[in-house]
N, C-alpha and C. Protein backbone atom coordinates (compact mmCIF):
# COMPACT_ATOMS: atom_id res chain seq x y z
N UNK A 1 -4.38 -58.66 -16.04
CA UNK A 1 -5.52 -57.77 -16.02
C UNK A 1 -5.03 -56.35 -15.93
N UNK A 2 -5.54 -55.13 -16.28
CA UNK A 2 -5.64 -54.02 -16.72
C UNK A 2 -6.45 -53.48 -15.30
N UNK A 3 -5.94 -53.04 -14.40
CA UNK A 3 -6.27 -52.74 -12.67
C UNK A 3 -7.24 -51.09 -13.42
N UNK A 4 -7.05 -50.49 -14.09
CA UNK A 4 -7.67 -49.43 -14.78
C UNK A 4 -9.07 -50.03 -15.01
N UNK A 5 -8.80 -50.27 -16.37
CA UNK A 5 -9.94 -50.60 -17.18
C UNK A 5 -10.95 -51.66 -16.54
N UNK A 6 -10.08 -52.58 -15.80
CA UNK A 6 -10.62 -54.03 -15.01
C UNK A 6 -10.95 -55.23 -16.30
N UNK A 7 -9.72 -54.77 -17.44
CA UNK A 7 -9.79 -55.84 -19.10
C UNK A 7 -9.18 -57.04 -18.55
N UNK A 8 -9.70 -58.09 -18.98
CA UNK A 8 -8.76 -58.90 -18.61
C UNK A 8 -7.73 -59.29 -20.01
N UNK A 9 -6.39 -59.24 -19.50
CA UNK A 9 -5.44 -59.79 -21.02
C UNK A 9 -5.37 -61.20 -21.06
N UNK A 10 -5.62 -62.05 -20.52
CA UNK A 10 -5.50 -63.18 -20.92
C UNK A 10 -5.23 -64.23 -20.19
N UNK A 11 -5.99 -65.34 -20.58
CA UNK A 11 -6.86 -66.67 -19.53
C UNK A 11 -6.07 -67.60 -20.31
N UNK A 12 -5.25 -68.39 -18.58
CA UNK A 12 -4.93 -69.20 -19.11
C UNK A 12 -5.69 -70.75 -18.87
N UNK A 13 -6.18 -71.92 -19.61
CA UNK A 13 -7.11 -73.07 -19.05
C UNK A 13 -5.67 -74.16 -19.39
N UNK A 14 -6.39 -75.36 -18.27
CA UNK A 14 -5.46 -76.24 -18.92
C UNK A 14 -6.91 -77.57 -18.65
N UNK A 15 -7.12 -78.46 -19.28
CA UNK A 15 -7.69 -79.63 -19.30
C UNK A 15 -6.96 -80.90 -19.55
N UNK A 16 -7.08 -81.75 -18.52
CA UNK A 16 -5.92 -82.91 -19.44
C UNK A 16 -4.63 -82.77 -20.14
N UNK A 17 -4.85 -83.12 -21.37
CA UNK A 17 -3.13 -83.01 -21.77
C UNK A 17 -3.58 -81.32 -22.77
N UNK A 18 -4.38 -80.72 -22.67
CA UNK A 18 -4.68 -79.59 -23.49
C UNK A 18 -4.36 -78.40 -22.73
N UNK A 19 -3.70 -77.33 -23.35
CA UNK A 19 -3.16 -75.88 -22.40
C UNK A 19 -3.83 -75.06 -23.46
N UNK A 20 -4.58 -74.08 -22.94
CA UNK A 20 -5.34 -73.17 -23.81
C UNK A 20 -4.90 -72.00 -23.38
N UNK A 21 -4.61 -70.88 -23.89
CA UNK A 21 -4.00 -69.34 -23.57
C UNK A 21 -5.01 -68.51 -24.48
N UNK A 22 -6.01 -67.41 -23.84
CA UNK A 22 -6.68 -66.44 -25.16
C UNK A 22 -7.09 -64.95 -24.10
N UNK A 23 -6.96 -64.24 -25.08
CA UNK A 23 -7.28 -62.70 -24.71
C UNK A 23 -8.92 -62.73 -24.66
N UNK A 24 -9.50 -63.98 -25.09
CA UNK A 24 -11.26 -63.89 -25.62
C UNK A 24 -11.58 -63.98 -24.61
N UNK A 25 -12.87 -63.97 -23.62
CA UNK A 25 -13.45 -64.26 -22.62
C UNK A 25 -14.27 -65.17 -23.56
N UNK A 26 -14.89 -65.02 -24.62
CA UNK A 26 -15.78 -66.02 -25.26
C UNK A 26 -15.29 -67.31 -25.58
N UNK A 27 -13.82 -67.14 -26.38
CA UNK A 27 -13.20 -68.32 -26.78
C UNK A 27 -12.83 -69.42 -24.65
N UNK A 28 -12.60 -68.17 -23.84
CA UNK A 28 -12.29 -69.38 -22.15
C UNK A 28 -13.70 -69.44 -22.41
N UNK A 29 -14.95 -69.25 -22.55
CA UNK A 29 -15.88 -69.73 -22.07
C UNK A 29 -16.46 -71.72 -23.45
N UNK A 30 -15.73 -71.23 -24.39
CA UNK A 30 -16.22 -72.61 -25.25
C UNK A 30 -15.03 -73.53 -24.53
N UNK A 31 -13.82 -73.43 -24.35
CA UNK A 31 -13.16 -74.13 -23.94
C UNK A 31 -13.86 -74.83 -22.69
N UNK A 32 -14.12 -74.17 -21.74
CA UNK A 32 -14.98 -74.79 -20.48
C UNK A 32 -15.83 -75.55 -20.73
N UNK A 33 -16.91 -75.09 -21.66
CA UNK A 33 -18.04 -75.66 -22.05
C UNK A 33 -17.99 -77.12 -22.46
N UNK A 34 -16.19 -77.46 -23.14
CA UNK A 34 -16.12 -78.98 -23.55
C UNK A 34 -15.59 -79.49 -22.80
N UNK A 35 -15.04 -78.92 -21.62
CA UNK A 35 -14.95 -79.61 -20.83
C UNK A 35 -15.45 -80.42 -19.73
N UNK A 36 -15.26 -81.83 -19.44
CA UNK A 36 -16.50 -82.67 -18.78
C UNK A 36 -15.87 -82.67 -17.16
N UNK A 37 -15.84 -81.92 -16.43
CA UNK A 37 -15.13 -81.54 -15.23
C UNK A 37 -16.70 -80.89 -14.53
N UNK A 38 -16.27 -80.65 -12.69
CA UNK A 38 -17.25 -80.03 -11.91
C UNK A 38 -16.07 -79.52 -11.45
N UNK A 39 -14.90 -79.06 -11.88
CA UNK A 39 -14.05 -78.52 -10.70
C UNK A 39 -13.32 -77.26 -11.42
N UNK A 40 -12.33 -76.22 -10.89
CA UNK A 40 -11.88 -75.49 -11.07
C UNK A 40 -11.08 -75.28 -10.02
N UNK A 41 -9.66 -75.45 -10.36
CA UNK A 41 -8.75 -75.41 -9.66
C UNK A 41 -7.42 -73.88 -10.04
N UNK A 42 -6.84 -73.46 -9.21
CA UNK A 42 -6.06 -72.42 -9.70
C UNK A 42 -5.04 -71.65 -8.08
N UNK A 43 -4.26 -71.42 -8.46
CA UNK A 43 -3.24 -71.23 -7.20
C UNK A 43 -3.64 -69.59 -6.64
N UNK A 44 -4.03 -69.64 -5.53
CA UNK A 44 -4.70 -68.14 -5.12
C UNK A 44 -6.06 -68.03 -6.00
N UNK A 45 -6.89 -69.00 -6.29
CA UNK A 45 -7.71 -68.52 -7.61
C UNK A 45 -8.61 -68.04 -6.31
N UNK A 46 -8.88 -68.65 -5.28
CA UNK A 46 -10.41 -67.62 -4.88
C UNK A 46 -10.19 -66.21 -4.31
N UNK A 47 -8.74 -65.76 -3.86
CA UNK A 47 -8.56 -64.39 -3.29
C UNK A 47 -8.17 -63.55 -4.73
N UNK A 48 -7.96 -64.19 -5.49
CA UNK A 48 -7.04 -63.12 -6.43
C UNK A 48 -8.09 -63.36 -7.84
N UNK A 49 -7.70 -64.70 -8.34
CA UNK A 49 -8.56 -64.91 -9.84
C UNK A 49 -10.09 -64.91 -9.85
N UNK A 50 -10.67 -65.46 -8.97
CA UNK A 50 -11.85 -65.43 -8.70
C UNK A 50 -12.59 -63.79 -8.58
N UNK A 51 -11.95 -62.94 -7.76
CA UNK A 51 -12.34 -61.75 -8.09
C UNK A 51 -12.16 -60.55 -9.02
N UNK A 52 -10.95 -61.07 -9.68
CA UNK A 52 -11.00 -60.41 -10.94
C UNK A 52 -12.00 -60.94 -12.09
N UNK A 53 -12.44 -62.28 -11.92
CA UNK A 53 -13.54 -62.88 -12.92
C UNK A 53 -14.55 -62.16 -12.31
N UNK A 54 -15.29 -61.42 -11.13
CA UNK A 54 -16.12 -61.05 -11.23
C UNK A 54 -16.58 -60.22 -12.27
N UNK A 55 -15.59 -59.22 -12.80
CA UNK A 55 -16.05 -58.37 -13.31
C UNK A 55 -15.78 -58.72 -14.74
N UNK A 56 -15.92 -59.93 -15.26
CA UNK A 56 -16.02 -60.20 -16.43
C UNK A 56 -17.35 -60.63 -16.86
N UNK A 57 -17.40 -61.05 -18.04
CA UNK A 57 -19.16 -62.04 -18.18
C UNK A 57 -18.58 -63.79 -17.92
N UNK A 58 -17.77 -64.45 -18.14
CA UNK A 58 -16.95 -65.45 -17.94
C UNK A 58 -17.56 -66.00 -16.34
N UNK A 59 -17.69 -65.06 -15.44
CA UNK A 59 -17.44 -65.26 -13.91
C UNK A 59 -19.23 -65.84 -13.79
N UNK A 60 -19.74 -65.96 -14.46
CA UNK A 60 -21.44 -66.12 -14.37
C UNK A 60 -21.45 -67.63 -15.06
N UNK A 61 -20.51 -67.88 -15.80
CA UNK A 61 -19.84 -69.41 -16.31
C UNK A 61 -19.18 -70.23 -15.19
N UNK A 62 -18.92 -69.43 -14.44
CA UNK A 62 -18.14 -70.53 -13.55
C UNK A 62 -18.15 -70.39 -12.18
N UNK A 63 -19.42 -69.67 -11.94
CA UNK A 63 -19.37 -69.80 -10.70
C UNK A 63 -19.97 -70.55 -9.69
N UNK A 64 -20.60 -71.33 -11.04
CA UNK A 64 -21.25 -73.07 -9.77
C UNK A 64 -20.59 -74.00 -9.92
N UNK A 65 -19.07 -74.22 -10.31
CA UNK A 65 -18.08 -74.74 -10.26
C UNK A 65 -17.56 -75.34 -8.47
N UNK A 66 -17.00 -76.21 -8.69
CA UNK A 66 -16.57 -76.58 -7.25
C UNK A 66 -15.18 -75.87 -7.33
N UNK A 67 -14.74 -75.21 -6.95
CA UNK A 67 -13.14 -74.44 -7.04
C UNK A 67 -11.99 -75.10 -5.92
N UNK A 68 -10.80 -75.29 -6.13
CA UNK A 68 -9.98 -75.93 -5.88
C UNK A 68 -8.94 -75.06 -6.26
N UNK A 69 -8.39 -74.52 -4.52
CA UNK A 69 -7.88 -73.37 -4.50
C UNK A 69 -5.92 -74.13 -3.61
N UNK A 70 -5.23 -74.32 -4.77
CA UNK A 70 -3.87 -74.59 -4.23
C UNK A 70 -3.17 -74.15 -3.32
N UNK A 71 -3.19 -72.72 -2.95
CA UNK A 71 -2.68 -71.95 -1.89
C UNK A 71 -2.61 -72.48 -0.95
N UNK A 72 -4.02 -72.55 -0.14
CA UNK A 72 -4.25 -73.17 1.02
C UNK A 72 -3.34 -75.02 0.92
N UNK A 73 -3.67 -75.01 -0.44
CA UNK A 73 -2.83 -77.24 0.14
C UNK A 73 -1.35 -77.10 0.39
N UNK A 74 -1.06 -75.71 -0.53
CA UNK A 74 0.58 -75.47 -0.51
C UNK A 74 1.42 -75.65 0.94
N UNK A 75 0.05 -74.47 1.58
CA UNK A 75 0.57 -73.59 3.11
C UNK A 75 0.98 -75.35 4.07
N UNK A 76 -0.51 -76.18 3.81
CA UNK A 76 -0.52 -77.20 4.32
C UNK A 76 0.85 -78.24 3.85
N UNK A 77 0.93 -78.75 2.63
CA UNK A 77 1.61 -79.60 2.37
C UNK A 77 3.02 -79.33 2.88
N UNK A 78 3.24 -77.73 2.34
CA UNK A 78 4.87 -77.51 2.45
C UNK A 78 4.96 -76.06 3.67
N UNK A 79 4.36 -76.23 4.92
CA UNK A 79 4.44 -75.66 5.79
C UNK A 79 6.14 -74.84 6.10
N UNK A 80 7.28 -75.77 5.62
CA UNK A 80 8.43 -75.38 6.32
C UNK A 80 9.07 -74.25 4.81
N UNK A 81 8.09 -73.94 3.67
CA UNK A 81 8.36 -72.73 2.85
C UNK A 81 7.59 -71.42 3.31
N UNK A 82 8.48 -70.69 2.96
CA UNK A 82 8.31 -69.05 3.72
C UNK A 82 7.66 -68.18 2.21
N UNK A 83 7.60 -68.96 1.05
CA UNK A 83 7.12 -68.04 -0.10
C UNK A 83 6.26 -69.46 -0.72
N UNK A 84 5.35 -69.44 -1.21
CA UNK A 84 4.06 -70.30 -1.93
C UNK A 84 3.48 -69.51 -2.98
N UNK A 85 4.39 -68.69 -3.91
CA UNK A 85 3.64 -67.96 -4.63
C UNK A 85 4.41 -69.02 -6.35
N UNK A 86 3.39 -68.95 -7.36
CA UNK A 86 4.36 -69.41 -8.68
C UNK A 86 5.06 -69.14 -9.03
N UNK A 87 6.05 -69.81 -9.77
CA UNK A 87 7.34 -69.06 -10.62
C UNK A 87 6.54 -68.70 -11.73
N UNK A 88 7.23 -67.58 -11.75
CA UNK A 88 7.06 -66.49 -13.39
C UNK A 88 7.45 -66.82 -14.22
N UNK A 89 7.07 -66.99 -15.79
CA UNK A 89 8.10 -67.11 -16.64
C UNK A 89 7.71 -66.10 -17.67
């Protein structure tokens, strides 16, 4: 995302065995749409991704979603790591 403008550059989805990557907010919103899920899952998604979707039109798509936020299972699962953030590539 573009901390200026508040653009977002690009959403990544994954469904099943399908990985979707697009700069569109329209094209993440058909992708969702076929998807037969109630959940939304994403690592930091409710402190970090979740509020950058506010300020998209996308965030009005998904926000009666059940969200499933990894951070928190990380802190839990792997308590004895001092960093829980993703690798970059």
């Amino acid at each position: 995302m573009n901390f200026k403008t508040k653009k977002i550059n690009e959403v990544g989805l994954v469904y099943k065995n399908s990985n979707f990557k697009t700069s569109s907010i329209e094209e993440a919103k058909k992708f969702i749409s076929i998807c037969k899920t109630d959940f939304i899952s994403g690592h930091n998604f409710i402190d970090f991704d979740l509020n950058i979707l506010k300020y998209s039109s996308l965030y009005k798509d998904i926000v009666n979603y059940k969200i499933i936020d990894t951070l928190p299972l990380s802190l839990l699962l792997f308590n004895e790591k001092t960093i829980h953030s993703l690798p970059k590539n």
